[in-house]
C-alpha atoms as a PDB file:
ATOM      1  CA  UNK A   1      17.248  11.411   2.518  1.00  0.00           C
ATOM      2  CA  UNK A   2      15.786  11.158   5.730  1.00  0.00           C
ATOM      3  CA  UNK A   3      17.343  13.256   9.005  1.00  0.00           C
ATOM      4  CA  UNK A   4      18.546  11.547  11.821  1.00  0.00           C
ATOM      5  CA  UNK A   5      16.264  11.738  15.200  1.00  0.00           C
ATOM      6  CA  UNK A   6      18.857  12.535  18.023  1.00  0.00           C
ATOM      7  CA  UNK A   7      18.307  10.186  21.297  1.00  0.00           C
ATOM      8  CA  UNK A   8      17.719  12.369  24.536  1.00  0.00           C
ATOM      9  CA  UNK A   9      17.503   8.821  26.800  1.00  0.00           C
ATOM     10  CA  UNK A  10      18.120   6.014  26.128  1.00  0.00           C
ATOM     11  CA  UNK A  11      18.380   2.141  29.004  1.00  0.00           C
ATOM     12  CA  UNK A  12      18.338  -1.013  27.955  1.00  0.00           C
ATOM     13  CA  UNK A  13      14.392  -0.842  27.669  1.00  0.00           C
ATOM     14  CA  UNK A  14      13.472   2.720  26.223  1.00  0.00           C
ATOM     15  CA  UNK A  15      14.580   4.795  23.604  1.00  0.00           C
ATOM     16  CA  UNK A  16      13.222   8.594  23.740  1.00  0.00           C
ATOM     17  CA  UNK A  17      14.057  10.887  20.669  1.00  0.00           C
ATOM     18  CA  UNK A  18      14.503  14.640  21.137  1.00  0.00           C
ATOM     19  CA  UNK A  19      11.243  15.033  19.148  1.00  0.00           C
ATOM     20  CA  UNK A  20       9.338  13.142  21.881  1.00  0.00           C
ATOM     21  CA  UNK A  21       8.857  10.255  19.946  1.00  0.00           C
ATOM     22  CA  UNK A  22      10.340   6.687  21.228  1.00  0.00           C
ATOM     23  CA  UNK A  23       9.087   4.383  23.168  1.00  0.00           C
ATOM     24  CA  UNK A  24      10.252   0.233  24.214  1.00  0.00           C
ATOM     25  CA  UNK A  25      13.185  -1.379  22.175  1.00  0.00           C
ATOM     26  CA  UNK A  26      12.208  -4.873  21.373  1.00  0.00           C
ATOM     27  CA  UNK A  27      13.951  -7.663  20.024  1.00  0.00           C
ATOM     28  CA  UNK A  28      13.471  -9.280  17.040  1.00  0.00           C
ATOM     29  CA  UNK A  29      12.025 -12.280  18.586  1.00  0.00           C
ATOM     30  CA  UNK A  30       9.467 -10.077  20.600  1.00  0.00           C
ATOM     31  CA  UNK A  31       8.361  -8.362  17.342  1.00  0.00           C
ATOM     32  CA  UNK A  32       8.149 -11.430  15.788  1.00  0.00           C
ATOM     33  CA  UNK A  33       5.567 -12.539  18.953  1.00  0.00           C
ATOM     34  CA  UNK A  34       3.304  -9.582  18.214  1.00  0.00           C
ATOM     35  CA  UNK A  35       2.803 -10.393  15.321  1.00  0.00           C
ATOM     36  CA  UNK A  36       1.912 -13.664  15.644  1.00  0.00           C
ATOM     37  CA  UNK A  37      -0.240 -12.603  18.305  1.00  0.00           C
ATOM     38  CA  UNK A  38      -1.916  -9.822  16.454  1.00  0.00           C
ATOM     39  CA  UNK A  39      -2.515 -13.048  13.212  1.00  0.00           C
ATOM     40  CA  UNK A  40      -4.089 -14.577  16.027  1.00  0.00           C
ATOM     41  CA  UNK A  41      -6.565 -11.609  17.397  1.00  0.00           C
ATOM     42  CA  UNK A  42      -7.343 -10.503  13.866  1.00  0.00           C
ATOM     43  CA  UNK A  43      -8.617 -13.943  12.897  1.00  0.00           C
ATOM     44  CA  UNK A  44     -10.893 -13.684  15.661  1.00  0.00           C
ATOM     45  CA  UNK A  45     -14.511 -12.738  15.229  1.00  0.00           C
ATOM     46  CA  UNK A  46     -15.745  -9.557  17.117  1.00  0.00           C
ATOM     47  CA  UNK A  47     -17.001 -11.580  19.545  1.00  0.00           C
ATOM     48  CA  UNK A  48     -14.609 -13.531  20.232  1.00  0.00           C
ATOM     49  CA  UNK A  49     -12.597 -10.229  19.739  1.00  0.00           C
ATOM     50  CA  UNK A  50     -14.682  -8.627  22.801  1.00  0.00           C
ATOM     51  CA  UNK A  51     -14.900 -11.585  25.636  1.00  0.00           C
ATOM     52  CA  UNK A  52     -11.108 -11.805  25.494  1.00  0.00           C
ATOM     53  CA  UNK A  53     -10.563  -8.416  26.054  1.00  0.00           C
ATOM     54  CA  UNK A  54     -13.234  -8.651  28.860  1.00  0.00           C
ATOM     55  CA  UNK A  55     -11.069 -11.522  30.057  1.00  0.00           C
ATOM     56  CA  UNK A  56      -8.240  -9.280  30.329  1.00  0.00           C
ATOM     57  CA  UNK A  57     -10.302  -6.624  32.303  1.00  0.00           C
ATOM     58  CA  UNK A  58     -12.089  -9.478  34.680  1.00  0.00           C
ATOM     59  CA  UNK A  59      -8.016 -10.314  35.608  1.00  0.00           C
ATOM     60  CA  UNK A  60      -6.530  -7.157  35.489  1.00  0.00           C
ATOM     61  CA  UNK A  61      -4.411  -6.919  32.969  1.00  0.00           C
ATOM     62  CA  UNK A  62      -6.135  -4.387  30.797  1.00  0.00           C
ATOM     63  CA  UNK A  63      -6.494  -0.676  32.075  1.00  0.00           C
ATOM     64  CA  UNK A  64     -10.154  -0.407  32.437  1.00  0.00           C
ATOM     65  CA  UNK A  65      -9.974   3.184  31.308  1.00  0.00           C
ATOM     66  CA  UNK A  66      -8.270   2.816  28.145  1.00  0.00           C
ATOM     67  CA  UNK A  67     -10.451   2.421  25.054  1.00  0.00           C
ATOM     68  CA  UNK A  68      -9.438  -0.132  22.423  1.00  0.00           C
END
C-alpha cells in the first residue's frame, strides 16, 4: 500500500508535498503535448537534436547554464 504525500502548498499551478517533492500540475491535454513533443525530439538525429537546442539558446528560451 503506498502512504499518502501530505500537500504543504498548493495554487492552481503548483503542487509542493511536505517531502519537498512537487512541482507544475498539468492537464491532461498538456501531458498529452509533451509527449508528442518528446516522439518528435527523440526521432531526431543528434544533430538535428543539437542545432535545435542551439536554436533555443540563439532566442532565449533555453537557460544557457543548464546542461541537457
Amino acid at each position: 500500500m503506498t502512504k499518502s504525500k501530505k500537500v504543504v502548498y498548493q495554487d492552481d499551478e503548483y503542487v509542493i508535498f511536505e517531502d519537498g517533492s512537487g512541482g507544475a500540475i498539468m492537464s491532461d491535454e498538456e501531458i498529452e503535448d509533451a509527449e508528442k513533443f518528446d516522439e518528435w525530439f527523440n526521432s531526431l538525429s543528434e544533430e538535428e537534436q543539437d542545432a535545435y537546442i542551439q536554436d533555443l539558446r540563439d532566442h532565449g528560451l533555453l537557460d544557457e547554464d543548464k546542461e541537457l
